[in-house]
Protein backbone atom coordinates (compact mmCIF):
# COMPACT_ATOMS: atom_id res chain seq x y z
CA UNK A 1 140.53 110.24 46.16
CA UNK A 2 137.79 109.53 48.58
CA UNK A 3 138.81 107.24 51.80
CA UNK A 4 137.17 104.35 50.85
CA UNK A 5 139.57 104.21 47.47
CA UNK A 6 142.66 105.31 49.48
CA UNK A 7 142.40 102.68 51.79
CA UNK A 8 141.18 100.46 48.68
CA UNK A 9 144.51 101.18 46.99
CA UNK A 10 146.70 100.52 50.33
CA UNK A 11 145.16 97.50 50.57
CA UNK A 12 146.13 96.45 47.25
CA UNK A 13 149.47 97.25 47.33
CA UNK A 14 150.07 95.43 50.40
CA UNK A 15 148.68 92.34 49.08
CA UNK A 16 150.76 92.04 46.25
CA UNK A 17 153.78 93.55 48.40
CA UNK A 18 156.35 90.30 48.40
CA UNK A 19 157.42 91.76 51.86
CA UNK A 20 154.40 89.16 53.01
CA UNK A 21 156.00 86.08 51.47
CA UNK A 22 156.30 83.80 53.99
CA UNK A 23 160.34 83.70 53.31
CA UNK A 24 162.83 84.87 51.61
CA UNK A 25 165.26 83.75 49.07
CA UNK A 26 168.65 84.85 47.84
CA UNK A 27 169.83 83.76 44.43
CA UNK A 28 173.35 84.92 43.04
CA UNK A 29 173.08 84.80 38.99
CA UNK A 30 175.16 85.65 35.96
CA UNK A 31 172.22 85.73 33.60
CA UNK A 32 171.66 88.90 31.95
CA UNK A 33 169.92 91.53 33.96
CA UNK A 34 166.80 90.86 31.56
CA UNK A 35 166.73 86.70 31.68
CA UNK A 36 166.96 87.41 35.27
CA UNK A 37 164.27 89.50 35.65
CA UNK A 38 162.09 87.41 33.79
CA UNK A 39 163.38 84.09 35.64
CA UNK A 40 162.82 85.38 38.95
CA UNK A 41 159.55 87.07 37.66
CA UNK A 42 157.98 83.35 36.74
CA UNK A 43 159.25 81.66 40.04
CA UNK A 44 157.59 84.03 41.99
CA UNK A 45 154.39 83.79 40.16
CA UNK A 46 154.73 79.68 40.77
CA UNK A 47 155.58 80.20 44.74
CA UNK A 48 154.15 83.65 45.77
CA UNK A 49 155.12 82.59 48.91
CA UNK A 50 158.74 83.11 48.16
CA UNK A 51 160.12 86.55 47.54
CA UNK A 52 163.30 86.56 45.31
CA UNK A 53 165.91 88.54 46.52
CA UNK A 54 168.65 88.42 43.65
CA UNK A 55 171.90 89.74 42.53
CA UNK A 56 173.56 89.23 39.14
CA UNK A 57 177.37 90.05 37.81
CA UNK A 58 179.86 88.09 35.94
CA UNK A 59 180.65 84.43 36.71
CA UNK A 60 183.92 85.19 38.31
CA UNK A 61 182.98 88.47 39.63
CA UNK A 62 180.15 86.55 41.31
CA UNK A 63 182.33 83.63 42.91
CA UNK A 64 185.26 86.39 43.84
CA UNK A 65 182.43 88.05 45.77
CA UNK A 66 181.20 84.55 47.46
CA UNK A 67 184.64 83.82 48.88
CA UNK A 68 184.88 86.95 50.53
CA UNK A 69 182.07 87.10 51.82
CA UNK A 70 182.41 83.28 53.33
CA UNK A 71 186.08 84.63 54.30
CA UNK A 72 184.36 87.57 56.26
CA UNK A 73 181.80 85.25 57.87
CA UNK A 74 179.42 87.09 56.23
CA UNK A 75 175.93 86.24 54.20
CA UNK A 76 175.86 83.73 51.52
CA UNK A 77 173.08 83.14 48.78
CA UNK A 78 170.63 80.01 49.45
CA UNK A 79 171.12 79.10 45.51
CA UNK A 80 173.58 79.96 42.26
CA UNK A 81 172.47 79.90 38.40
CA UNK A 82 175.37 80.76 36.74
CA UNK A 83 177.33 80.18 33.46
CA UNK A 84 179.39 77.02 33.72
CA UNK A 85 179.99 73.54 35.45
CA UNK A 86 183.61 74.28 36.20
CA UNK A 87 183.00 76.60 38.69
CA UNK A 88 180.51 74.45 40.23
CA UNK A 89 183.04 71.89 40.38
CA UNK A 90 185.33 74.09 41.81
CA UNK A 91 182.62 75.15 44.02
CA UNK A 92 182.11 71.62 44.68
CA UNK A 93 185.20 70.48 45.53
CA UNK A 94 185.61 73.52 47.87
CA UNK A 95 182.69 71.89 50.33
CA UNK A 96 180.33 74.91 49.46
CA UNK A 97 177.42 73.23 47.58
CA UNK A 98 175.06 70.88 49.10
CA UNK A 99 173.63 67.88 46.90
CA UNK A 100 170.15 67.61 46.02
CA UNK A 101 168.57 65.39 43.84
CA UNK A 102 166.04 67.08 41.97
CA UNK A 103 162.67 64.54 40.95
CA UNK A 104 162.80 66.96 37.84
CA UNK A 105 166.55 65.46 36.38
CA UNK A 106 165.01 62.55 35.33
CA UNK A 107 164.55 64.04 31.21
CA UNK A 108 167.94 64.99 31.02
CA UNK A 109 171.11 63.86 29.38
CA UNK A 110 173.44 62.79 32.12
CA UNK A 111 176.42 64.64 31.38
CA UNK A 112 174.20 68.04 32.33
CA UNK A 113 174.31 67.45 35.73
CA UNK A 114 176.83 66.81 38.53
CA UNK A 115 176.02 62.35 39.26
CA UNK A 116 175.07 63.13 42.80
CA UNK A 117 173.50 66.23 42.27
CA UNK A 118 175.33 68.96 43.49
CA UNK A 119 174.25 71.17 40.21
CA UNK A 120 172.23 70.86 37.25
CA UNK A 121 172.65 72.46 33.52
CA UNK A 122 169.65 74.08 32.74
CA UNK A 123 170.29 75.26 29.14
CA UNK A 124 172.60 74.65 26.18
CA UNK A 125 174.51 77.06 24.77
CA UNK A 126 176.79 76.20 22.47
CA UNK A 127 180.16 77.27 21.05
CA UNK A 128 180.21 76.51 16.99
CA UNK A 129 181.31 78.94 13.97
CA UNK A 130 180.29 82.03 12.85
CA UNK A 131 181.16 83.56 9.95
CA UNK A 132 180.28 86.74 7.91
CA UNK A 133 177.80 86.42 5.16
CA UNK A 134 180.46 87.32 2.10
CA UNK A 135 182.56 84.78 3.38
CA UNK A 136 184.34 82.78 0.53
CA UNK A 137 183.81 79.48 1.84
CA UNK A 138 180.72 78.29 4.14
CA UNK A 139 181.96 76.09 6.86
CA UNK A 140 180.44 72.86 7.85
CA UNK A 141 183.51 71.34 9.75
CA UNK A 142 186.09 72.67 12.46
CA UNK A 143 188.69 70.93 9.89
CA UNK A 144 187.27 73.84 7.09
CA UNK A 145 189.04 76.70 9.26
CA UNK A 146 192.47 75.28 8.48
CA UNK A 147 192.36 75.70 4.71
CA UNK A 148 194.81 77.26 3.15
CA UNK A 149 192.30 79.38 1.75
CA UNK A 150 191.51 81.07 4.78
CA UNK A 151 194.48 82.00 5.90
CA UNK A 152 194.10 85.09 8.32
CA UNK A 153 190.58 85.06 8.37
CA UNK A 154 190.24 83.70 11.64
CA UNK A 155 189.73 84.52 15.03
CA UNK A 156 188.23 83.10 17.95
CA UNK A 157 187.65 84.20 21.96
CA UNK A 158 190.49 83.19 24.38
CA UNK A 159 190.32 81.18 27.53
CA UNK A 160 192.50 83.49 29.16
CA UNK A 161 189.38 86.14 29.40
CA UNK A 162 186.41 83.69 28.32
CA UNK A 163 184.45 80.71 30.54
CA UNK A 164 182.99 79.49 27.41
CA UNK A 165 186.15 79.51 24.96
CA UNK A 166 187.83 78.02 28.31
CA UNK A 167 185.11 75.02 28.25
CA UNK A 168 185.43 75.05 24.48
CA UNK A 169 188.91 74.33 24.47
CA UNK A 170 189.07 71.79 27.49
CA UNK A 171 186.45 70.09 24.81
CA UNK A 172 188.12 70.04 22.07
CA UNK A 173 191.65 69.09 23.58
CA UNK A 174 189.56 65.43 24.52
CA UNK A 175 188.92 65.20 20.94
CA UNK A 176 191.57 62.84 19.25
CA UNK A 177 190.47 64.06 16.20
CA UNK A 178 191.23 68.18 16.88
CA UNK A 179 193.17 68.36 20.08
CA UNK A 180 196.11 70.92 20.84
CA UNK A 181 196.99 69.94 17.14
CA UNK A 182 194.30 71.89 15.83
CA UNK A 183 195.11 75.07 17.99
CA UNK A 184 198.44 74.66 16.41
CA UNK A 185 197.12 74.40 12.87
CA UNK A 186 194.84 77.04 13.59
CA UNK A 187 197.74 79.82 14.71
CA UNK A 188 200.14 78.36 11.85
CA UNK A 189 196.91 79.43 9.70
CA UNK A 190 196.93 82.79 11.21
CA UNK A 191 194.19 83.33 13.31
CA UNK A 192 194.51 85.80 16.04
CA UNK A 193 192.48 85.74 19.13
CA UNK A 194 190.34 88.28 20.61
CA UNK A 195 189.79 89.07 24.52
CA UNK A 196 185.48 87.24 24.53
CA UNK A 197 183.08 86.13 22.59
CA UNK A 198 181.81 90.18 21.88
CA UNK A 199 185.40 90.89 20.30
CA UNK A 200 184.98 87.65 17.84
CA UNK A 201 181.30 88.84 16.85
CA UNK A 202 182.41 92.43 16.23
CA UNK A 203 185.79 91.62 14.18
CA UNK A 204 183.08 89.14 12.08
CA UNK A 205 180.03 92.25 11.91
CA UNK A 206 183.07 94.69 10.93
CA UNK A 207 184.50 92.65 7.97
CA UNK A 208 188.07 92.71 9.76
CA UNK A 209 187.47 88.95 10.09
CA UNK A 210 185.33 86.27 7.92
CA UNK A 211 185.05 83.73 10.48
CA UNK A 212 184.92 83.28 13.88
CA UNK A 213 184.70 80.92 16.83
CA UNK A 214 181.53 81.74 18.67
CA UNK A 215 178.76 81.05 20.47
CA UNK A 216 175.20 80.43 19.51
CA UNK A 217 173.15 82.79 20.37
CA UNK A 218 175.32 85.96 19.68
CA UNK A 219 175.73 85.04 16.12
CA UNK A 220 172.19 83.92 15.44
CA UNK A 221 170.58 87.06 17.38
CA UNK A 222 172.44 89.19 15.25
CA UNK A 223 171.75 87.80 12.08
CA UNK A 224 167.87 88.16 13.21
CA UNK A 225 168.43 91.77 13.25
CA UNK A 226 169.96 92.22 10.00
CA UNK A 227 173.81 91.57 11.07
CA UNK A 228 175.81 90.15 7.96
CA UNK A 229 176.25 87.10 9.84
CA UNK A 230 175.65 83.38 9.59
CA UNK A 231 176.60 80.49 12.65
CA UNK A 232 177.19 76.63 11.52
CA UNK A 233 177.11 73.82 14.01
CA UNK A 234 179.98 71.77 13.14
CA UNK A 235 179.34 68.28 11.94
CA UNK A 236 182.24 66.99 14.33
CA UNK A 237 179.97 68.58 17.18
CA UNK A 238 179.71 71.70 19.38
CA UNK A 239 180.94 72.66 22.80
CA UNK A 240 178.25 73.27 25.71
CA UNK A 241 178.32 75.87 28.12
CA UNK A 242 175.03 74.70 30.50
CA UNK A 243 174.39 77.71 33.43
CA UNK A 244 174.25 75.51 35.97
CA UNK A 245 171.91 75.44 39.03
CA UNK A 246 172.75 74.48 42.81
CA UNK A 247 172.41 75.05 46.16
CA UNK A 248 174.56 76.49 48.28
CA UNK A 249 175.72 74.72 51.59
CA UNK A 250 174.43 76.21 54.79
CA UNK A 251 171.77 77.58 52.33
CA UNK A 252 169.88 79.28 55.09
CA UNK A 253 165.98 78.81 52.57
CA UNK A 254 166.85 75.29 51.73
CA UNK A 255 163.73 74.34 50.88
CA UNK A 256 163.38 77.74 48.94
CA UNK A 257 166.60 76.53 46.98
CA UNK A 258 165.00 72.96 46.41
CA UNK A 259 161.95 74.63 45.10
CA UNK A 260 163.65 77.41 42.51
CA UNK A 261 165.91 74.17 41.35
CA UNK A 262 162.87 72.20 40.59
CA UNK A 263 161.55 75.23 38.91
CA UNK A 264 164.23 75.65 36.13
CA UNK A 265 164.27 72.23 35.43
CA UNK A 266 160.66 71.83 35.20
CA UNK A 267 158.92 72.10 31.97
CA UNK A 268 157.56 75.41 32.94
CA UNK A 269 161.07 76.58 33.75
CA UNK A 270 162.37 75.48 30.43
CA UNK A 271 159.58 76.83 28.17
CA UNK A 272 161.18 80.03 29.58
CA UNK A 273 164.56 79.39 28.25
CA UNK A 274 162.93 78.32 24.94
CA UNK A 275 161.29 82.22 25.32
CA UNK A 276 164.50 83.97 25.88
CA UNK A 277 165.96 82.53 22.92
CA UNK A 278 168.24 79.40 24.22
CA UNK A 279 168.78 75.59 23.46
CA UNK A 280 166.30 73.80 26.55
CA UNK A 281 168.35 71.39 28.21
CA UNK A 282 164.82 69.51 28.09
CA UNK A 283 165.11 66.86 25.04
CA UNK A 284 161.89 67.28 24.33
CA UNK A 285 161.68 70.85 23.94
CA UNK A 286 162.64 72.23 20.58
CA UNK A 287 165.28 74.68 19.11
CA UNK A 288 164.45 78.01 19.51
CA UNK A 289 164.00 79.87 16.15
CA UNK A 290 167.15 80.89 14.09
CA UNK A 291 168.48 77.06 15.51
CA UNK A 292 168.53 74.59 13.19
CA UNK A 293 166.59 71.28 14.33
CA UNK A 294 167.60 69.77 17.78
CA UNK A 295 168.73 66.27 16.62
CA UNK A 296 170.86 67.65 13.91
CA UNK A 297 172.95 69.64 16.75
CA UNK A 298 176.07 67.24 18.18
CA UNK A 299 177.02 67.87 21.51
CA UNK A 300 180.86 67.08 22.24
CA UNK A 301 181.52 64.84 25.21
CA UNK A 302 182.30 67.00 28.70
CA UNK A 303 183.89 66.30 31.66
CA UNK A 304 183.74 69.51 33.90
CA UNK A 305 185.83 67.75 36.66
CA UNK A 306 188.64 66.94 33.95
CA UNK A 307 188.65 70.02 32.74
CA UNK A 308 188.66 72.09 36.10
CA UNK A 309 192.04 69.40 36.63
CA UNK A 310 193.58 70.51 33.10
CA UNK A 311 192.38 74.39 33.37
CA UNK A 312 196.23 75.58 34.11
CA UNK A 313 197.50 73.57 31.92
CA UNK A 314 195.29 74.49 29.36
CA UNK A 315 195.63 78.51 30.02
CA UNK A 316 199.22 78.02 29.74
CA UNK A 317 199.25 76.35 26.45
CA UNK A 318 197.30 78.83 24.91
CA UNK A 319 199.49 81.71 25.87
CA UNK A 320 202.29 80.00 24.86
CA UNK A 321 201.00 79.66 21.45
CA UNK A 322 199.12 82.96 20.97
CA UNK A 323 200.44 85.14 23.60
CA UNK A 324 198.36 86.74 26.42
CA UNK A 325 195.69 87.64 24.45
């Protein structure tokens, strides 16, 4: 390579080098290692002035590793996107976010984001029924899993192991219509819990169960590859996990956190969550495809502060009934 094209290359490399963004950013996630990627990826492209430093684990691993490190007196990230609004709230009512209120909020439902604006939901991911596709009866109702006729056929993720079957259940206990009563009915009609939402959508897969409590996007990505598998959004309504966004107190990039908030709210932002294959918390975006259409989908009311109140209670109920499963 002749000096001209060495130096040419160097050059290059140093210009697209996000070492020269003018600061620095750290995000904490529990998106998967891909979403991430790609999430990070198109926030950078908007603000190439802002290099993404980001690490990504489990919801609880995540917030186990924040409280040490605030415990140690140690580094903290500048913003969180991770999987549900009761951390946040927890978060929230520990003093460790700091409000913002993003011009972007404006489109969405209010129940997606904290009133004075400590976190946002920036997707929709929903907890309905799965079921395999030589079931004998095709549900359309959380009422159908309590027939008779599908006695133990059931299972469903527990909230002793799972955020989402956690939210799910603080949902559904609000519901006068389904309540603890319906957990009840459901064990009396022998359905047997698994650890997560992967255990429910292999038992299903396998054939060792016919239906399942689950959420969206496991069942219906499966099916697209050729799973035996089918998901129904019940008519009474579905639970919603949302993968909040917020900013951390003390954020030491605050206006780096502003600017990645605005981003996943924007329309930009949620064209990207259409991409990956999720429910936009955006009304006006559509379903992604494999969803049926958006207004025939029912979101369940949620209060994440409620349910952070009743989440011992609620843990405690269900091992009572099923065990510590």
């Amino acid at each position: 390579m002749s000096k001209h094209l060495a130096l040419a290359a160097v050059v290059m490399t140093a210009l697209s080098a996000p070492a020269f963004a003018a600061s620095t950013l750290t995000l904490y996630t529990s998106q998967p290692n891909e979403d991430a990627q790609m999430t990070v990826s198109a926030f950078e492209k908007a603000h190439p002035d802002i290099e993404v430093k980001w690490i990504r684990d489990g919801t609880t691993k995540l917030t186990a590793r924040l409280q040490a490190e605030l415990a140690a007196g140690g580094a903290a990230p500048d913003v969180l996107l991770i999987a549900d609004s009761v951390t946040m709230e927890s978060l929230k009512k520990q003093d460790l976010l700091t409000a913002y209120r993003s011009p972007e909020a404006s489109r969405y439902d209010a129940q997606l984001f904290d009133p004075q604006g400590y976190y946002y939901g920036t997707k929709l991911i929903t907890t309905g029924i799965a079921y395999h596709t030589r079931a004998p009866v095709k549900p359309a109702s959380w009422q159908d899993l309590l027939k008779p006729e599908l006695k133990n056929m059931t299972t469903l993720p527990s909230p002793l192991y799972s955020g989402a079957a956690q939210i799910h259940m603080a949902t559904l206990m609000n519901d006068p219509q389904l309540g603890f009563a319906w957990y009840q009915k459901l064990k009396a009609n022998g359905a047997m819990p698994q650890s997560g939402n992967g255990g429910v959508m292999s038992a299903i897969t396998s054939g060792s169960k016919a239906y399942g409590v689950l959420v969206d996007y496991m069942a219906i990505r499966e099916k697209a590859k050729g799973a035996p598998i089918d998901f129904v959004f019940p008519k009474e309504g579905v639970s919603i996990v949302t993968e909040p966004v917020a900013m951390m107190k003390n954020a030491k990039n605050p206006e780096g956190a502003k600017a990645f908030i605005d981003f996943v709210l924007s329309d930009e932002g949620q064209r990207l969550v259409l991409k990956q294959g999720y429910l936009p918390a955006d009304p006006k975006l559509p379903a992604p495809q494999g969803f049926p259409a958006r207004d025939s989908i029912k979101l369940m009311p949620f209060d994440p502060a409620k349910a952070l109140a009743d989440t011992d209670a609620n843990k405690k109920r269900f091992a009572d009934l099923f065990g510590n499963r």
